[in-house]
C-alpha atoms as a PDB file:
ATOM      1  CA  UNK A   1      50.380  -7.415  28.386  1.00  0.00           C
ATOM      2  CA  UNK A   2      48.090  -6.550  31.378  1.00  0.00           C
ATOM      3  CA  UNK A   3      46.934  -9.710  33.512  1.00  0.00           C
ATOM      4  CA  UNK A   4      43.339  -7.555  34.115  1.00  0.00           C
ATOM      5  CA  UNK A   5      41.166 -10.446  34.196  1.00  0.00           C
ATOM      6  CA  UNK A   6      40.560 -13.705  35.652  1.00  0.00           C
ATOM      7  CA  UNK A   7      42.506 -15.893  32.804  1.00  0.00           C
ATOM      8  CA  UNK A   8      44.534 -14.997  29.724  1.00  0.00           C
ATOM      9  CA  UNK A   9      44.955 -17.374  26.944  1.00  0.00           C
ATOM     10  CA  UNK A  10      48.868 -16.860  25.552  1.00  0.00           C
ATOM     11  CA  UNK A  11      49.401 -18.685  22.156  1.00  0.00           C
ATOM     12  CA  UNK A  12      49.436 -18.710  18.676  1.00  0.00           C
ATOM     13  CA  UNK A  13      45.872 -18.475  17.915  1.00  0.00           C
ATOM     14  CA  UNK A  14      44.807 -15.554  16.533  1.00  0.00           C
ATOM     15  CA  UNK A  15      41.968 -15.719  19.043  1.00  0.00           C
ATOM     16  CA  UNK A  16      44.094 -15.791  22.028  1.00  0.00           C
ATOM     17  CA  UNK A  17      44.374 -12.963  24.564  1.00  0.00           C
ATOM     18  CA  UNK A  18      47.928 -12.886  24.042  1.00  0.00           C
ATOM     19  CA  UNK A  19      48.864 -13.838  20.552  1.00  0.00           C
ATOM     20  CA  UNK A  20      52.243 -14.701  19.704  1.00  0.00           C
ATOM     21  CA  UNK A  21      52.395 -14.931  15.799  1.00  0.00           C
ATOM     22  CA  UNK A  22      55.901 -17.229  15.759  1.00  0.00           C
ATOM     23  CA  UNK A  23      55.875 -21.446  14.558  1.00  0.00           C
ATOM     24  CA  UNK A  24      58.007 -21.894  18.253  1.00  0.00           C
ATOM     25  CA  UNK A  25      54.856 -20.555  19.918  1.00  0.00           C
ATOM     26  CA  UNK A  26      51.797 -23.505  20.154  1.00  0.00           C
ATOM     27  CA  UNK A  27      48.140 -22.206  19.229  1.00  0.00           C
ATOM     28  CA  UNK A  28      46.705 -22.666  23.146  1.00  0.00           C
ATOM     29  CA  UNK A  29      50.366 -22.168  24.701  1.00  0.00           C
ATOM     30  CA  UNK A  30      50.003 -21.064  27.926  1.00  0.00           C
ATOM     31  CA  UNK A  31      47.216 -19.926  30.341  1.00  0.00           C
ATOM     32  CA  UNK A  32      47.625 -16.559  33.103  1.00  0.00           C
ATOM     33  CA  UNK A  33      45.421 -16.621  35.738  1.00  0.00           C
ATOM     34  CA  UNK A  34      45.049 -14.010  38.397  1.00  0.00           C
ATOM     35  CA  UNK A  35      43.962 -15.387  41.762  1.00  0.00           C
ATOM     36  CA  UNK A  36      43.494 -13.686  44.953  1.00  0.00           C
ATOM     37  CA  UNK A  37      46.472 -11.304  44.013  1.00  0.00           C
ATOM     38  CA  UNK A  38      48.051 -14.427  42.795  1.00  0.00           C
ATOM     39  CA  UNK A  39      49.381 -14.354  39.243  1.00  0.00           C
ATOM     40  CA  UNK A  40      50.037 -18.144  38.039  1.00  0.00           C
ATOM     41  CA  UNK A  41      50.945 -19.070  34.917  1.00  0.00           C
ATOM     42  CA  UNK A  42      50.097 -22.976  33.573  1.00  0.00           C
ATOM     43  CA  UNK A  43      51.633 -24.367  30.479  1.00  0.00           C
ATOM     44  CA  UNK A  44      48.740 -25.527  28.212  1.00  0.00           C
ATOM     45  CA  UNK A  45      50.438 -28.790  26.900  1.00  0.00           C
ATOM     46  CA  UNK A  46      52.568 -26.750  24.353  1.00  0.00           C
ATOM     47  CA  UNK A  47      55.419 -28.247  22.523  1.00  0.00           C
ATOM     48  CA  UNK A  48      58.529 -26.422  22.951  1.00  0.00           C
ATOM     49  CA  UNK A  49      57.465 -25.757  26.561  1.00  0.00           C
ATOM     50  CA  UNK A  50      56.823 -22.461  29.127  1.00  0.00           C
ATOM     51  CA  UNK A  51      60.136 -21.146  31.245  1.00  0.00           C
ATOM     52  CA  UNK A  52      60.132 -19.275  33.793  1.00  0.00           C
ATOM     53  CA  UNK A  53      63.611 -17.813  34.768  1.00  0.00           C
ATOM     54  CA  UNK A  54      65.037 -20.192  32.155  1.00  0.00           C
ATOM     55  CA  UNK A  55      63.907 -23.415  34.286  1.00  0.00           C
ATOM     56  CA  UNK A  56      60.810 -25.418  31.994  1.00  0.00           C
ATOM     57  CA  UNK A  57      57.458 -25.110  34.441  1.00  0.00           C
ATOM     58  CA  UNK A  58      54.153 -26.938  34.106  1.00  0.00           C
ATOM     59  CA  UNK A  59      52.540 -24.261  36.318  1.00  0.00           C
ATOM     60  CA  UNK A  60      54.322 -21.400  38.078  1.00  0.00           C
ATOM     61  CA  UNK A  61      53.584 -18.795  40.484  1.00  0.00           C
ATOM     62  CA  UNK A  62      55.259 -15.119  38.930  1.00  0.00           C
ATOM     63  CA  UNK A  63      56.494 -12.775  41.075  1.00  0.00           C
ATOM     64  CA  UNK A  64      58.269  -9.214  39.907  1.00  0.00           C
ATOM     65  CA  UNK A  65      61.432  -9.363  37.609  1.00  0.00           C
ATOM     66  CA  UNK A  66      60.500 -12.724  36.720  1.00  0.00           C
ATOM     67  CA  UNK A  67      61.568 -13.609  32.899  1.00  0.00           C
ATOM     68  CA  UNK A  68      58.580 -15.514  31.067  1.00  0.00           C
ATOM     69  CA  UNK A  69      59.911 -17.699  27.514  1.00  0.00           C
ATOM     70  CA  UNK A  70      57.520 -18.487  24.940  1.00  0.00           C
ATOM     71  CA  UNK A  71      59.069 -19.880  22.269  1.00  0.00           C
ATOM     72  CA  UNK A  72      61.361 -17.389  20.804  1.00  0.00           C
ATOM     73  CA  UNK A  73      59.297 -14.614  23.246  1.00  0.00           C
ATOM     74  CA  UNK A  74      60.767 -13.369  26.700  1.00  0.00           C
ATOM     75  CA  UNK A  75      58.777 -10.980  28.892  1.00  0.00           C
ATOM     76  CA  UNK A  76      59.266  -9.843  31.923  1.00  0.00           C
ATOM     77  CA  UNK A  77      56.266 -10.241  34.690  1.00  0.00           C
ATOM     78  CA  UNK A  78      56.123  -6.713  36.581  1.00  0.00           C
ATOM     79  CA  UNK A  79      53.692  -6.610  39.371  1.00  0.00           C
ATOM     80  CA  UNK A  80      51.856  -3.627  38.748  1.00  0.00           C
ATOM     81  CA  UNK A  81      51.757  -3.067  43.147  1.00  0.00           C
ATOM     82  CA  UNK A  82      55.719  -3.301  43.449  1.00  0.00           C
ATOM     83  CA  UNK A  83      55.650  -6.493  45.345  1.00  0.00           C
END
């Protein structure tokens, strides 16, 4: 997914931004937000929790190569400027 906006809803909601259609995923899961170059991601209060590099985070800056877990879901953050 493309962080091309302000804030990204991640979750099992079929109205989220980023929907994740798995029973390990929570409905408002996770939020993205893109600040001053800035990615951050925020755990929404989820139940099985948002990792980042395989370490549980309430709120996380990402940087490239990073490895994002949601629920059964890894992706891997890529920094679209190489940095």
């Amino acid at each position: 997914f493309y962080v091309d906006r302000a804030s990204l809803a991640i979750g099992r909601d079929p109205a989220a931004d980023v929907f994740l259609n798995d029973v390990t995923v929570s409905r408002n899961h996770a939020v993205v937000q893109l600040n001053g170059g800035i990615v951050t991601i925020r755990d929404a209060g989820s139940l099985n929790g948002t990792y980042v590099n395989g370490v549980i985070v309430d709120v996380a800056d990402l940087h490239s190569g990073d490895i994002v877990q949601i629920g059964t879901f890894q992706m891997v953050f890529a920094d679209s400027q190489g940095a």
